[in-house]
C-alpha atoms as a PDB file:
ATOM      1  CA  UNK A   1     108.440  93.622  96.514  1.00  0.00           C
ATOM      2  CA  UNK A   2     108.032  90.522  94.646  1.00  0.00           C
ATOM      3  CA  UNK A   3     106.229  91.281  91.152  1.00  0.00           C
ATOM      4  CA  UNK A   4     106.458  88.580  88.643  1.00  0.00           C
ATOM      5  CA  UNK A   5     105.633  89.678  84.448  1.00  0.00           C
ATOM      6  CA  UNK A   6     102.413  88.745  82.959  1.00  0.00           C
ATOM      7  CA  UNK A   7     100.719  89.153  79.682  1.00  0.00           C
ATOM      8  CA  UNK A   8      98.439  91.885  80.220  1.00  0.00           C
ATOM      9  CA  UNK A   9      94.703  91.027  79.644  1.00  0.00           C
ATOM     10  CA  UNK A  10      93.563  94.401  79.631  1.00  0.00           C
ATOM     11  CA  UNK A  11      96.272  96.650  77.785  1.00  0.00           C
ATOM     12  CA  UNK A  12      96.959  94.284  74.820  1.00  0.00           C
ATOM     13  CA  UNK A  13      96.902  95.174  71.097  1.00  0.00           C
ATOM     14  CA  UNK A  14      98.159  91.772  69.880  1.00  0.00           C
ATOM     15  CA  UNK A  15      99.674  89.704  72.470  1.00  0.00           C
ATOM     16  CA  UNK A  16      99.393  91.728  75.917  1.00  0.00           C
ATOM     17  CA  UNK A  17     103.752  91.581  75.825  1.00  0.00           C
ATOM     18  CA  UNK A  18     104.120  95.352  75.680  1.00  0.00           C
ATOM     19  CA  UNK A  19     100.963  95.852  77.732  1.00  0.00           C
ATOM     20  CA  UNK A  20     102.639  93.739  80.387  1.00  0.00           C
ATOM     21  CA  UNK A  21     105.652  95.128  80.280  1.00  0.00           C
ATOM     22  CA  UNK A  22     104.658  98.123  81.066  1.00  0.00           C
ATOM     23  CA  UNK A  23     102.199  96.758  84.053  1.00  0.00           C
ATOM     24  CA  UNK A  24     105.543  95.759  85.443  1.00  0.00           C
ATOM     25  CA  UNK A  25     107.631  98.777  85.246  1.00  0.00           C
ATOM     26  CA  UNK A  26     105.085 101.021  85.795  1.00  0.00           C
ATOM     27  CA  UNK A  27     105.175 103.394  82.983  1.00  0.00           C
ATOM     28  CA  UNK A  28     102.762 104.036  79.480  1.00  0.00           C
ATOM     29  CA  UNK A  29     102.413 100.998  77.062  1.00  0.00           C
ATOM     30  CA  UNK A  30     102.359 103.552  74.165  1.00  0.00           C
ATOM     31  CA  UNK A  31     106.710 103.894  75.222  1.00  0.00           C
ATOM     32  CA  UNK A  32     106.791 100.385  75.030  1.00  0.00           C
ATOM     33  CA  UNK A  33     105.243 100.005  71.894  1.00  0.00           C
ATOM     34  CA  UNK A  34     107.297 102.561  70.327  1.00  0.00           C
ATOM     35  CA  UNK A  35     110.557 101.417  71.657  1.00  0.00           C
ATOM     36  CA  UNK A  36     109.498  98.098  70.214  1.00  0.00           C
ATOM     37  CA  UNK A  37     108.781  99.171  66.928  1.00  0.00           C
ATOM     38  CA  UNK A  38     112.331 100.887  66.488  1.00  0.00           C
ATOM     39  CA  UNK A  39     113.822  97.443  68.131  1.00  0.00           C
ATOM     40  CA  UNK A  40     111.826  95.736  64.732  1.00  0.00           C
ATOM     41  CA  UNK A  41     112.538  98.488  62.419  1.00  0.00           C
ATOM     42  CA  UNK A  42     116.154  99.432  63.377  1.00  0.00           C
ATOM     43  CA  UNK A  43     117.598  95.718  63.220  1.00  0.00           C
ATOM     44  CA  UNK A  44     114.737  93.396  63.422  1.00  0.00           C
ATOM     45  CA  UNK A  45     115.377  91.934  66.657  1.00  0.00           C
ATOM     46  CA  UNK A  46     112.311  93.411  68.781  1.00  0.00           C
ATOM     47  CA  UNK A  47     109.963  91.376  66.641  1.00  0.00           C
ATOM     48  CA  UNK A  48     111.792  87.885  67.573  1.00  0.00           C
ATOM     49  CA  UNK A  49     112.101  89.422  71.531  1.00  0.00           C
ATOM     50  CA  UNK A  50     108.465  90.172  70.907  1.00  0.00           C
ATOM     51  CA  UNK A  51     107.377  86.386  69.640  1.00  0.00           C
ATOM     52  CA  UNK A  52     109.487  84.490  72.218  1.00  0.00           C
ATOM     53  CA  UNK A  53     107.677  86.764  75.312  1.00  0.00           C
ATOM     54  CA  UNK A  54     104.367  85.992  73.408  1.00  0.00           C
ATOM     55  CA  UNK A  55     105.470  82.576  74.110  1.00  0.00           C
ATOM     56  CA  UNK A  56     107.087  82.303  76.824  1.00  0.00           C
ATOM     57  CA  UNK A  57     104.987  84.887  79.216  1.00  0.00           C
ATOM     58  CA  UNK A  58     102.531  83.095  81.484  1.00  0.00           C
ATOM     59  CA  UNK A  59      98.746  84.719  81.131  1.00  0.00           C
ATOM     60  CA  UNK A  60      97.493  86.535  83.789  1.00  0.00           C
END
């Protein structure tokens, strides 16, 4: 199996991270985005996870 992580073009809200993250794993974005959001509200480190993926992530 070789699968490689994209920013999702289809499933994206913002930046496609969560959308593609969830492309890869196979499971719903809407777990992603939660466990996301308690990553940023619990001790603010999803939100700098989610900025450097943004970056980072090729485009699909």
């Amino acid at each position: 199996m070789n699968r490689k992580f994209y920013l999702s073009s289809t499933d994206k809200k913002l930046g496609g991270v969560c959308g593609g993250i969830a492309e890869y794993f196979g499971i719903d974005s809407l777990l992603v985005r939660i466990a996301f959001l308690v990553l940023i509200l619990g001790c603010g480190t999803g939100l700098l996870a989610y900025i450097i993926l943004w970056i980072l992530a090729p485009k699909k």
